[in-house]
N, C-alpha and C. Protein backbone atom coordinates (compact mmCIF):
# COMPACT_ATOMS: atom_id res chain seq x y z
N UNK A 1 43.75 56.18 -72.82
CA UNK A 1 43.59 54.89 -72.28
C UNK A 1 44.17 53.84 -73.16
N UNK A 2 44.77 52.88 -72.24
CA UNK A 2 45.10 51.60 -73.53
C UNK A 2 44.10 50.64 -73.67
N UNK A 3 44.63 50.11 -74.56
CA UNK A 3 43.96 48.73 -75.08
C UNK A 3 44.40 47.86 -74.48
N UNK A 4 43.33 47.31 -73.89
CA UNK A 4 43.62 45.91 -73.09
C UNK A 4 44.32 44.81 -73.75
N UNK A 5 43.63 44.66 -74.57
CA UNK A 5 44.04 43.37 -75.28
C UNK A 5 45.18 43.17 -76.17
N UNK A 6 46.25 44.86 -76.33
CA UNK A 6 47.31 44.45 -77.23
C UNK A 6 48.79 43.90 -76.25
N UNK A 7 48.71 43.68 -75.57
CA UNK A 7 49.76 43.65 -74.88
C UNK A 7 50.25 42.06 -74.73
N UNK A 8 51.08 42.09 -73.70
CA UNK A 8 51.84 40.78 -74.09
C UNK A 8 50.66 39.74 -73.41
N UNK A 9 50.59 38.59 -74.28
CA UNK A 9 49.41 37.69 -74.12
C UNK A 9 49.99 36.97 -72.66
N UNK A 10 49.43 36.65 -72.18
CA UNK A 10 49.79 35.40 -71.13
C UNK A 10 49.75 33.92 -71.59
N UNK A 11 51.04 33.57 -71.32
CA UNK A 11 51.36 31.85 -72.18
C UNK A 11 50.54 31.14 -71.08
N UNK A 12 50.06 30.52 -71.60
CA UNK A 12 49.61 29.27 -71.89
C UNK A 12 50.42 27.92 -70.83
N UNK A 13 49.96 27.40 -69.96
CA UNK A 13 50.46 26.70 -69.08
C UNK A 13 51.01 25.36 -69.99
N UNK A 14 51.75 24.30 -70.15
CA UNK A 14 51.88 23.60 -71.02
C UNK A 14 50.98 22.14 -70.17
N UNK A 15 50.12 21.24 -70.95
CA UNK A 15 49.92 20.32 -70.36
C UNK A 15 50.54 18.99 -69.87
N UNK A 16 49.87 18.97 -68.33
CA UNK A 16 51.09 18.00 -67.41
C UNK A 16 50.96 16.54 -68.19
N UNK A 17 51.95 15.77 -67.45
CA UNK A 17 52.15 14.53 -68.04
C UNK A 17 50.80 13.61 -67.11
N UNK A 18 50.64 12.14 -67.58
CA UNK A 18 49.88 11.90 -66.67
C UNK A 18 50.46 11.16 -65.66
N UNK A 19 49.92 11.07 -64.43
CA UNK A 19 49.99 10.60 -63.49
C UNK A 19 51.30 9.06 -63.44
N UNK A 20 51.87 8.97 -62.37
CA UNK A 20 52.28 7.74 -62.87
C UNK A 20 51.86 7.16 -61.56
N UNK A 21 51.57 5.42 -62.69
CA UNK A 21 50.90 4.17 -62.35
C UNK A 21 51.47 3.54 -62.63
N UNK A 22 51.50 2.05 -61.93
CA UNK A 22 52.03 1.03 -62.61
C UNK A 22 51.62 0.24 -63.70
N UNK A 23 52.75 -0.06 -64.53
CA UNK A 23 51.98 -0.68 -65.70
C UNK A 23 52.42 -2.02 -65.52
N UNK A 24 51.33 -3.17 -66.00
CA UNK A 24 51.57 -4.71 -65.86
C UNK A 24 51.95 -4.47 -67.22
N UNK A 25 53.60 -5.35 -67.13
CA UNK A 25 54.14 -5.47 -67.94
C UNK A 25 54.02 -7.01 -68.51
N UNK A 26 54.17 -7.21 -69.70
CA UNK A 26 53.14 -8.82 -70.29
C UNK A 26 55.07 -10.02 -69.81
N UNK A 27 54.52 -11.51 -69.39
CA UNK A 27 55.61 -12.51 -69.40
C UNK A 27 55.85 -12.36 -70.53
N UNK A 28 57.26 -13.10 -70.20
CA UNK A 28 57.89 -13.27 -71.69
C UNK A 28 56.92 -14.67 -71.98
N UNK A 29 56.81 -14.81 -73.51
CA UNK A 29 56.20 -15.93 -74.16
C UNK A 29 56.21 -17.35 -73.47
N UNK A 30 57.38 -17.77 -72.99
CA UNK A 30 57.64 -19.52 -72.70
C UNK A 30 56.74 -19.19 -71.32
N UNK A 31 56.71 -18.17 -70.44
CA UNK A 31 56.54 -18.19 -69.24
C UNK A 31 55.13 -18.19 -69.34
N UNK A 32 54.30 -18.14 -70.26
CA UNK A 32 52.65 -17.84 -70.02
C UNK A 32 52.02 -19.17 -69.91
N UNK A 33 50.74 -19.00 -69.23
CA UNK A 33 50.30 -20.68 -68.66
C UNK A 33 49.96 -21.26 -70.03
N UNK A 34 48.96 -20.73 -71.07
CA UNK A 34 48.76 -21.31 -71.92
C UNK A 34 49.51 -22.01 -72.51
N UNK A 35 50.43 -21.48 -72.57
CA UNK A 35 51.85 -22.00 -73.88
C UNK A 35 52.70 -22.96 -73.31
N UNK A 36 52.85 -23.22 -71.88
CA UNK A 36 53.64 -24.28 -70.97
C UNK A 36 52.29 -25.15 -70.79
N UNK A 37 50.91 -25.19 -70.83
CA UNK A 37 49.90 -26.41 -71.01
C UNK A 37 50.02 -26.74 -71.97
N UNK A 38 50.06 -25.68 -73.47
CA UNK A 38 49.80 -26.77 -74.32
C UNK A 38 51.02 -27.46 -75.05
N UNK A 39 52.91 -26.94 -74.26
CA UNK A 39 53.76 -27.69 -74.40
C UNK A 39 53.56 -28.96 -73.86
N UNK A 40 52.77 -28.88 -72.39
CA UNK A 40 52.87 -29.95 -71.92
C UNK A 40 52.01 -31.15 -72.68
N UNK A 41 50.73 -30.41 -73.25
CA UNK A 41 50.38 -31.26 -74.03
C UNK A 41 50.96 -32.46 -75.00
N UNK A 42 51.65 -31.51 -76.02
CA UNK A 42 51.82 -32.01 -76.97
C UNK A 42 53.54 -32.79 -76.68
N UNK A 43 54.09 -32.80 -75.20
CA UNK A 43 55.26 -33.58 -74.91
C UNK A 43 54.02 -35.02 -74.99
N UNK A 44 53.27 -34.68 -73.93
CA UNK A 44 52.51 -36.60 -73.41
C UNK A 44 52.03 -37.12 -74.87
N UNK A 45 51.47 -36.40 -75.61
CA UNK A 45 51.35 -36.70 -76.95
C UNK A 45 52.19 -37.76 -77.98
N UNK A 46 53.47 -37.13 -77.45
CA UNK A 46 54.75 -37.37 -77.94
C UNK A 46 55.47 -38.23 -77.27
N UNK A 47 55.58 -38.48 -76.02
CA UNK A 47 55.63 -39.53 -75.32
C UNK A 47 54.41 -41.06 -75.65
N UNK A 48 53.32 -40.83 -75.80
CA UNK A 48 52.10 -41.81 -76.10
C UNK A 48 52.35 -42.41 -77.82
N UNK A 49 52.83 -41.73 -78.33
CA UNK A 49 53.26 -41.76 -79.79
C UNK A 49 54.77 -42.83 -79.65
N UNK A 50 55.53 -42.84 -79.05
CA UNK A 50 56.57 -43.25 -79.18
C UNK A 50 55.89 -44.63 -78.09
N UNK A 51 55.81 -44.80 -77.24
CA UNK A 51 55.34 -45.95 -76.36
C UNK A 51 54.62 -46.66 -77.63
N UNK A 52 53.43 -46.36 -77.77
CA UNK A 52 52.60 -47.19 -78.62
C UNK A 52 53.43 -47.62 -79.86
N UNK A 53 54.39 -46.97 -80.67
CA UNK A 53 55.34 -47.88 -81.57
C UNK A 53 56.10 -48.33 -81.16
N UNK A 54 56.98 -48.19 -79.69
CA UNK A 54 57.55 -49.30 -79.07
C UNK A 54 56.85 -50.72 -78.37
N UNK A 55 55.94 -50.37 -78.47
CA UNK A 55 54.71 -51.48 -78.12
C UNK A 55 54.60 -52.62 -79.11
N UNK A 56 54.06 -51.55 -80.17
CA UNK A 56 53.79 -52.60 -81.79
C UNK A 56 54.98 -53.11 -82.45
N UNK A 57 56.30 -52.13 -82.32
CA UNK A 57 57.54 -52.91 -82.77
C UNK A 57 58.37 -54.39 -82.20
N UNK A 58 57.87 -54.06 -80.73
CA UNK A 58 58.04 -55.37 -79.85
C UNK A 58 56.66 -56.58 -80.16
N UNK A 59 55.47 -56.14 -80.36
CA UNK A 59 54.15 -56.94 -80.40
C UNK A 59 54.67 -57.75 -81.85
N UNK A 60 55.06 -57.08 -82.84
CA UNK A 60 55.43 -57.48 -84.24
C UNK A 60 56.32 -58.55 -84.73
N UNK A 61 57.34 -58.12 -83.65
CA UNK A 61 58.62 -59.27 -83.70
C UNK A 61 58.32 -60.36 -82.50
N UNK A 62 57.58 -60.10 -81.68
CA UNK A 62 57.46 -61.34 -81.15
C UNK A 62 56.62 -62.47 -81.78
N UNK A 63 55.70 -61.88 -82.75
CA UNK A 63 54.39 -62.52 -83.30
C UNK A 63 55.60 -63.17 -84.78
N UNK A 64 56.48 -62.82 -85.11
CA UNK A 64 57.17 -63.02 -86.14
C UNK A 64 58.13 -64.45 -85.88
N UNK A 65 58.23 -63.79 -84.60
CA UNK A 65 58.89 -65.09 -83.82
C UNK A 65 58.44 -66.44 -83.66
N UNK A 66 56.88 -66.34 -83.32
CA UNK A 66 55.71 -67.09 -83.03
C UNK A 66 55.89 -67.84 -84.55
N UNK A 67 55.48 -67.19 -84.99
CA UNK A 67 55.05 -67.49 -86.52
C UNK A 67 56.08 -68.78 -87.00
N UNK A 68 57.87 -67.86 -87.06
CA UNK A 68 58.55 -68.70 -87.46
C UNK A 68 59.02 -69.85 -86.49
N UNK A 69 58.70 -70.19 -85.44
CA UNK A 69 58.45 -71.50 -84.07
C UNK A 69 57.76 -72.63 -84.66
N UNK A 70 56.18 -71.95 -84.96
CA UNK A 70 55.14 -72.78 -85.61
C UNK A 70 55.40 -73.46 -86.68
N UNK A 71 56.15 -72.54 -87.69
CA UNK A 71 56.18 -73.23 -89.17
C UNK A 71 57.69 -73.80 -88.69
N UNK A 72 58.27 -73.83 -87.52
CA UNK A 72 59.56 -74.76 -87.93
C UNK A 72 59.15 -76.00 -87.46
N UNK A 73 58.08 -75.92 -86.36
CA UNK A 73 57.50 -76.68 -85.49
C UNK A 73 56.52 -77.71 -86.92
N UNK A 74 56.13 -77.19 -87.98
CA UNK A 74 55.40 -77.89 -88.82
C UNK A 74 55.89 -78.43 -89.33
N UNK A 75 57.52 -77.96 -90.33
CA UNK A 75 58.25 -78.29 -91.01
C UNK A 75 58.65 -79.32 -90.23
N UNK A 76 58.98 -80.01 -88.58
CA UNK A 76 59.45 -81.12 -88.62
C UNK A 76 58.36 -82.01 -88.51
N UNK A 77 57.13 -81.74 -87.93
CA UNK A 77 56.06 -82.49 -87.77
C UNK A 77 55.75 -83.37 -89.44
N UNK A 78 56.22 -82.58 -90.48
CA UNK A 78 56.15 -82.61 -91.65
C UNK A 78 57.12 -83.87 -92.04
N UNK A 79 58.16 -83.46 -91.81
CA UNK A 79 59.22 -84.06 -91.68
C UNK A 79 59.22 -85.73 -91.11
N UNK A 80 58.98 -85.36 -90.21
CA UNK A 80 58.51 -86.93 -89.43
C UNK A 80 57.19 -87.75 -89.83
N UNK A 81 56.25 -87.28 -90.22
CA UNK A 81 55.32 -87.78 -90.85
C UNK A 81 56.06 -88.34 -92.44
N UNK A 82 56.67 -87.55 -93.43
CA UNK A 82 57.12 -87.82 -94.18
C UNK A 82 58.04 -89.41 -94.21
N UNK A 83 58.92 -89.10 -92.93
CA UNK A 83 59.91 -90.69 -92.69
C UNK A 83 59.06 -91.40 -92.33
N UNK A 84 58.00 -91.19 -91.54
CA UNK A 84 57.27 -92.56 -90.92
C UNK A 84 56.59 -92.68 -92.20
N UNK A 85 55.65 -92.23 -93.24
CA UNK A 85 55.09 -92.77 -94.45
C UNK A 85 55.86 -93.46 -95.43
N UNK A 86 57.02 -92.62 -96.03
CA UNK A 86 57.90 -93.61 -96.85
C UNK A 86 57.86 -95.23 -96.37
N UNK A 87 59.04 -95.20 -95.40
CA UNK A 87 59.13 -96.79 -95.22
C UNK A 87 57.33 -97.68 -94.89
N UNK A 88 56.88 -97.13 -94.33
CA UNK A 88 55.85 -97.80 -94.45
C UNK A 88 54.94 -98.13 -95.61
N UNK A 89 55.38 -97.37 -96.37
CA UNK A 89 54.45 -97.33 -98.03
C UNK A 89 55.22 -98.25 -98.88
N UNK A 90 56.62 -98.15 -98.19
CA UNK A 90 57.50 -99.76 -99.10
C UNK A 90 57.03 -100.71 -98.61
N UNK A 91 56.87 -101.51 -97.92
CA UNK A 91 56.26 -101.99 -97.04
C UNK A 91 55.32 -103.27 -98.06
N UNK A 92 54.00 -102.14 -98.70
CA UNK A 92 53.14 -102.24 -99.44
C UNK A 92 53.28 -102.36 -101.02
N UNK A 93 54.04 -101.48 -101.20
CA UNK A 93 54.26 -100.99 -102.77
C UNK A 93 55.51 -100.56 -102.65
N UNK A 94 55.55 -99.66 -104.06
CA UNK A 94 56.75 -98.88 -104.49
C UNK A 94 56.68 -97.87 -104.48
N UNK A 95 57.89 -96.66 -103.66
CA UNK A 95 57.69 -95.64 -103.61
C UNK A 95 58.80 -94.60 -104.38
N UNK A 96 58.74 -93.85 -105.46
CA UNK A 96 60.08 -93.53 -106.21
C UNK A 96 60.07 -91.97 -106.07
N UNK A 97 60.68 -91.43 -105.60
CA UNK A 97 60.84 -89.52 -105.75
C UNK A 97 59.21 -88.96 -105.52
N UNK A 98 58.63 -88.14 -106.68
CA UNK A 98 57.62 -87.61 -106.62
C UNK A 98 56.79 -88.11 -107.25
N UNK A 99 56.91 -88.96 -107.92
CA UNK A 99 55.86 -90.03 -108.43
C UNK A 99 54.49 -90.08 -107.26
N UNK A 100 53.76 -90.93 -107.98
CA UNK A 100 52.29 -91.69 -107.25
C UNK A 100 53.54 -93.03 -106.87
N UNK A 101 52.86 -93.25 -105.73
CA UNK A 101 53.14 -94.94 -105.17
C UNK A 101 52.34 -95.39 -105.49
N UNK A 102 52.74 -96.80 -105.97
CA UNK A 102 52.04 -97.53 -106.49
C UNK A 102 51.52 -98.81 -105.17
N UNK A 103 50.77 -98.71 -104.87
CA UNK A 103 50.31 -99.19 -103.45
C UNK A 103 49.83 -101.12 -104.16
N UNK A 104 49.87 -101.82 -103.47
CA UNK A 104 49.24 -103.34 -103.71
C UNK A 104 48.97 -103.32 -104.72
N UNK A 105 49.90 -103.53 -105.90
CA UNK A 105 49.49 -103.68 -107.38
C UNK A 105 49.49 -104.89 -107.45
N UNK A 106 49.69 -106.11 -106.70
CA UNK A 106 49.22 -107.14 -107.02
C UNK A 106 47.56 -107.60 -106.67
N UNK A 107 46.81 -106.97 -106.17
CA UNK A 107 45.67 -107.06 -105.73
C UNK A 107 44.51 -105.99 -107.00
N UNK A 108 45.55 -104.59 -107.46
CA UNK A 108 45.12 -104.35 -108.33
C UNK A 108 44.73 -105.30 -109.92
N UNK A 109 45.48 -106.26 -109.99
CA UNK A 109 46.16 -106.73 -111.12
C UNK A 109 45.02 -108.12 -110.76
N UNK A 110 44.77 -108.43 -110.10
CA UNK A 110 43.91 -109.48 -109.40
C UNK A 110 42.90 -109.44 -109.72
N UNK A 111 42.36 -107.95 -109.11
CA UNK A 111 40.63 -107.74 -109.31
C UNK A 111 40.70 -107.70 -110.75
N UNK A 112 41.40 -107.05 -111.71
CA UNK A 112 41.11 -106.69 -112.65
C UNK A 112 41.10 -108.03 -113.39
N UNK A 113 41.94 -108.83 -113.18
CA UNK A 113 42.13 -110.32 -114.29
C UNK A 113 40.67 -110.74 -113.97
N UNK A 114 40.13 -110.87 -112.48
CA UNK A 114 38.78 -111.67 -111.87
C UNK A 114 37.85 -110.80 -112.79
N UNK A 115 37.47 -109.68 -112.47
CA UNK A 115 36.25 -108.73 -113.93
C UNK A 115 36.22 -108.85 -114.87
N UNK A 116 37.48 -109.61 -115.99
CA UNK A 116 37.33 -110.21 -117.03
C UNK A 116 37.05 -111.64 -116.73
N UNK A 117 37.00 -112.15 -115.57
CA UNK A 117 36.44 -113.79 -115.73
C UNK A 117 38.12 -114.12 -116.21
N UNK A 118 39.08 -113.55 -116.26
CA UNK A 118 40.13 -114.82 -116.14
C UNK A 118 40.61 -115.37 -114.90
N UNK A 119 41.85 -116.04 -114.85
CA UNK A 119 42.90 -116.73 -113.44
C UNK A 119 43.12 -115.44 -113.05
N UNK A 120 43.34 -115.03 -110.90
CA UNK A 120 43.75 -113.65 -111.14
C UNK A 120 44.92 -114.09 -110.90
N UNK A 121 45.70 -114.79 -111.05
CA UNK A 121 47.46 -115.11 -110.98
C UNK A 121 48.02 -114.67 -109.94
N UNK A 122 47.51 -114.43 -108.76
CA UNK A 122 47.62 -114.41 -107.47
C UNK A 122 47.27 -115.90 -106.70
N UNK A 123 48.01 -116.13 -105.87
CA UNK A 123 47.59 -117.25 -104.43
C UNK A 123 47.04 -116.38 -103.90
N UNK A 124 46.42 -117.60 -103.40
CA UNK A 124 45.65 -117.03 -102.14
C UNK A 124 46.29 -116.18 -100.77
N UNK A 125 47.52 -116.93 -100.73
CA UNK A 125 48.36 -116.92 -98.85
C UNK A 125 48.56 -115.78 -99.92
N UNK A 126 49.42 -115.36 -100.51
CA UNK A 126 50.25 -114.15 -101.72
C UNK A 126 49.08 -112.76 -101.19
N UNK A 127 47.34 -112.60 -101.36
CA UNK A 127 47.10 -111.68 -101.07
C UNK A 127 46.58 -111.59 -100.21
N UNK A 128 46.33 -112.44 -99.32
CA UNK A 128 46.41 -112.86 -97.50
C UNK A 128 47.28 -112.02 -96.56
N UNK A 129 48.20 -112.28 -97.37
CA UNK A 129 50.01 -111.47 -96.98
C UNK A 129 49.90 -109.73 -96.77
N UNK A 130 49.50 -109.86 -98.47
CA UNK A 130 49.18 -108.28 -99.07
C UNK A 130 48.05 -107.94 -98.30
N UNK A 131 47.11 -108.60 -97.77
CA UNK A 131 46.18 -107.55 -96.95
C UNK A 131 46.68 -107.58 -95.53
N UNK A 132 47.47 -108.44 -95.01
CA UNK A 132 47.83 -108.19 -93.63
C UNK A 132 49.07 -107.06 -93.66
N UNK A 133 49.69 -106.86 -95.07
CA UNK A 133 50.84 -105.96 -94.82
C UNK A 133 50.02 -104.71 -94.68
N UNK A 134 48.95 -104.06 -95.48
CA UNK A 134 48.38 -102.82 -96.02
C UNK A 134 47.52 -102.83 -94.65
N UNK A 135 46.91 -103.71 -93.71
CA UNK A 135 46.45 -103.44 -91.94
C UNK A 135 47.58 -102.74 -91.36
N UNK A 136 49.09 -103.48 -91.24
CA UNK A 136 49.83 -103.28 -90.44
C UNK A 136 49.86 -101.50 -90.77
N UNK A 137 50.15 -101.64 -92.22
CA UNK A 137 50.72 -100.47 -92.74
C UNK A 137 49.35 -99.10 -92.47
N UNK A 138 48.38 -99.44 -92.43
CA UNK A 138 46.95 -98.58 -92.01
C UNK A 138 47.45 -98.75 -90.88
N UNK A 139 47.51 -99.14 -89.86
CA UNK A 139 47.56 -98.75 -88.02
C UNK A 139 48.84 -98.21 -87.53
N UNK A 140 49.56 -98.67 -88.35
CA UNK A 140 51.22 -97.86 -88.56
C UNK A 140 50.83 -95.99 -88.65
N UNK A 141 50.42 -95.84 -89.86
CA UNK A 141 49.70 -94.70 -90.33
C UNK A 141 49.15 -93.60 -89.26
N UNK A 142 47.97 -94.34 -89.17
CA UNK A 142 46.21 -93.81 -88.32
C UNK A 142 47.34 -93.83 -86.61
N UNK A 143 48.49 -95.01 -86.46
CA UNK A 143 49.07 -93.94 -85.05
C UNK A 143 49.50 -92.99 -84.87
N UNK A 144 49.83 -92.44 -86.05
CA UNK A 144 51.10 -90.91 -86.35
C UNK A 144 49.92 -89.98 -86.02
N UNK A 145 49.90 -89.21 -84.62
CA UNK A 145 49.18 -87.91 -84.51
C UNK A 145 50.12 -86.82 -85.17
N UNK A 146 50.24 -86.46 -86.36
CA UNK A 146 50.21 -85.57 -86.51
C UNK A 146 49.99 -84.02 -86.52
N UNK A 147 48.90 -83.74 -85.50
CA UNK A 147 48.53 -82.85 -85.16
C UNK A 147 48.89 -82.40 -83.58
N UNK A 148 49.42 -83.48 -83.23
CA UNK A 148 50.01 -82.96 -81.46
C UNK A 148 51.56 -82.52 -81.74
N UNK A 149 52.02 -83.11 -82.94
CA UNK A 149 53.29 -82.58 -83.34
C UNK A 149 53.40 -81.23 -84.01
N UNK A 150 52.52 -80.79 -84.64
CA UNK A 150 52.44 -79.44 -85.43
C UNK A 150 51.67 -78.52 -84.26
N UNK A 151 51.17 -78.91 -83.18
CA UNK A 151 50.37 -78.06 -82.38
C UNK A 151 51.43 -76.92 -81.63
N UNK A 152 51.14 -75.42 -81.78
CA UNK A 152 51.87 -74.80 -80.65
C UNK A 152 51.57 -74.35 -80.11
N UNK A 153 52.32 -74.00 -78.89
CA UNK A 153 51.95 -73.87 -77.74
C UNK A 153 51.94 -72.31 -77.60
N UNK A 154 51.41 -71.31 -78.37
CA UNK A 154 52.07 -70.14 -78.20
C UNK A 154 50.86 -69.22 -77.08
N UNK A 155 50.83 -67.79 -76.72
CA UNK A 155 50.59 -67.48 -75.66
C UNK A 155 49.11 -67.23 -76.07
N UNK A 156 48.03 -67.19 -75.06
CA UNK A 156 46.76 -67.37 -74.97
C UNK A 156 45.93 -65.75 -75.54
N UNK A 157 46.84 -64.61 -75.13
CA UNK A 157 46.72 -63.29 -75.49
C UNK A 157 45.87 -63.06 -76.77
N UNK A 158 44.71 -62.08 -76.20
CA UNK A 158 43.87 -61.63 -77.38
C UNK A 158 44.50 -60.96 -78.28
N UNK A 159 44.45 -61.17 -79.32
CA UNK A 159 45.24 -59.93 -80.67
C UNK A 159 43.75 -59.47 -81.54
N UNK A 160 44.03 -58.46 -81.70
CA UNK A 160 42.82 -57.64 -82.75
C UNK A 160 43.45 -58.17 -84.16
N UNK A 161 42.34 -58.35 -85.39
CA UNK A 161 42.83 -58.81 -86.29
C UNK A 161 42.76 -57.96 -87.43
């Protein structure tokens, strides 16, 4: 009798492949929702970024504008106050460069001779004169609004400070 078991073995079936299915294959990167929201994000971002310094670069130079209106607007208000005081301060006294004017020094020179009890070497009509010039020259003055001339007119708009 033989032996069962020496003989040629029986192979071995090889194992099958598996089944085929479909596989979800992944988007390419740009195409996934996340990554096109949070491009879109960070465009409006970038858009809001550029508006708001085109905002403040225009808000800046117009206020610069303002600024230099006002102070040219002062500088003549300045100006004109300056011509209307001169001649009117000659008027009264003497007026030389940057000096003090010396305003009614004959009235100075008056009181002071009268507090020592001497002559004050003034007439009478002489500081009669001198006080009707230094009225004229006060209402001359007190008409100059100066402040409707330096006033500007610029726009009513709230600004944060």
């Amino acid at each position: 009798m033989a032996i069962k078991g020496k003989g040629k073995t029986k192979t071995k079936q090889a194992a099958r492949a598996p089944r085929r299915a479909p596989v979800a294959v992944k988007k390419p990167f740009a195409q996934r929702g996340w990554v096109r929201a949070f491009a879109a994000f960070m465009v409006g971002v970038l858009v809001l970024a550029v508006t708001w310094w085109a905002y403040e670069g225009i808000d800046k130079q117009r206020n610069a504008s303002q600024a230099a209106s006002a102070q040219a607007q002062k500088l003549a208000a300045v100006e004109a106050w300056k011509g209307n005081l001169e001649p009117t301060l000659q008027t009264v006294g003497t007026v030389s460069g940057g000096a003090t004017p010396q305003i009614a020094t004959d009235v100075g020179t008056a009181l002071a001779a009268l507090a020592k009890g001497k002559d004050a070497g003034v007439k009478p009509a002489q500081l009669v004169s001198e006080a009707d010039n230094l009225d004229k020259a006060a209402k001359i003055l007190a008409g100059f609004k100066l402040l409707t001339r330096s006033r500007t007119t610029g726009s009513t708009r709230w600004r944060p400070t």
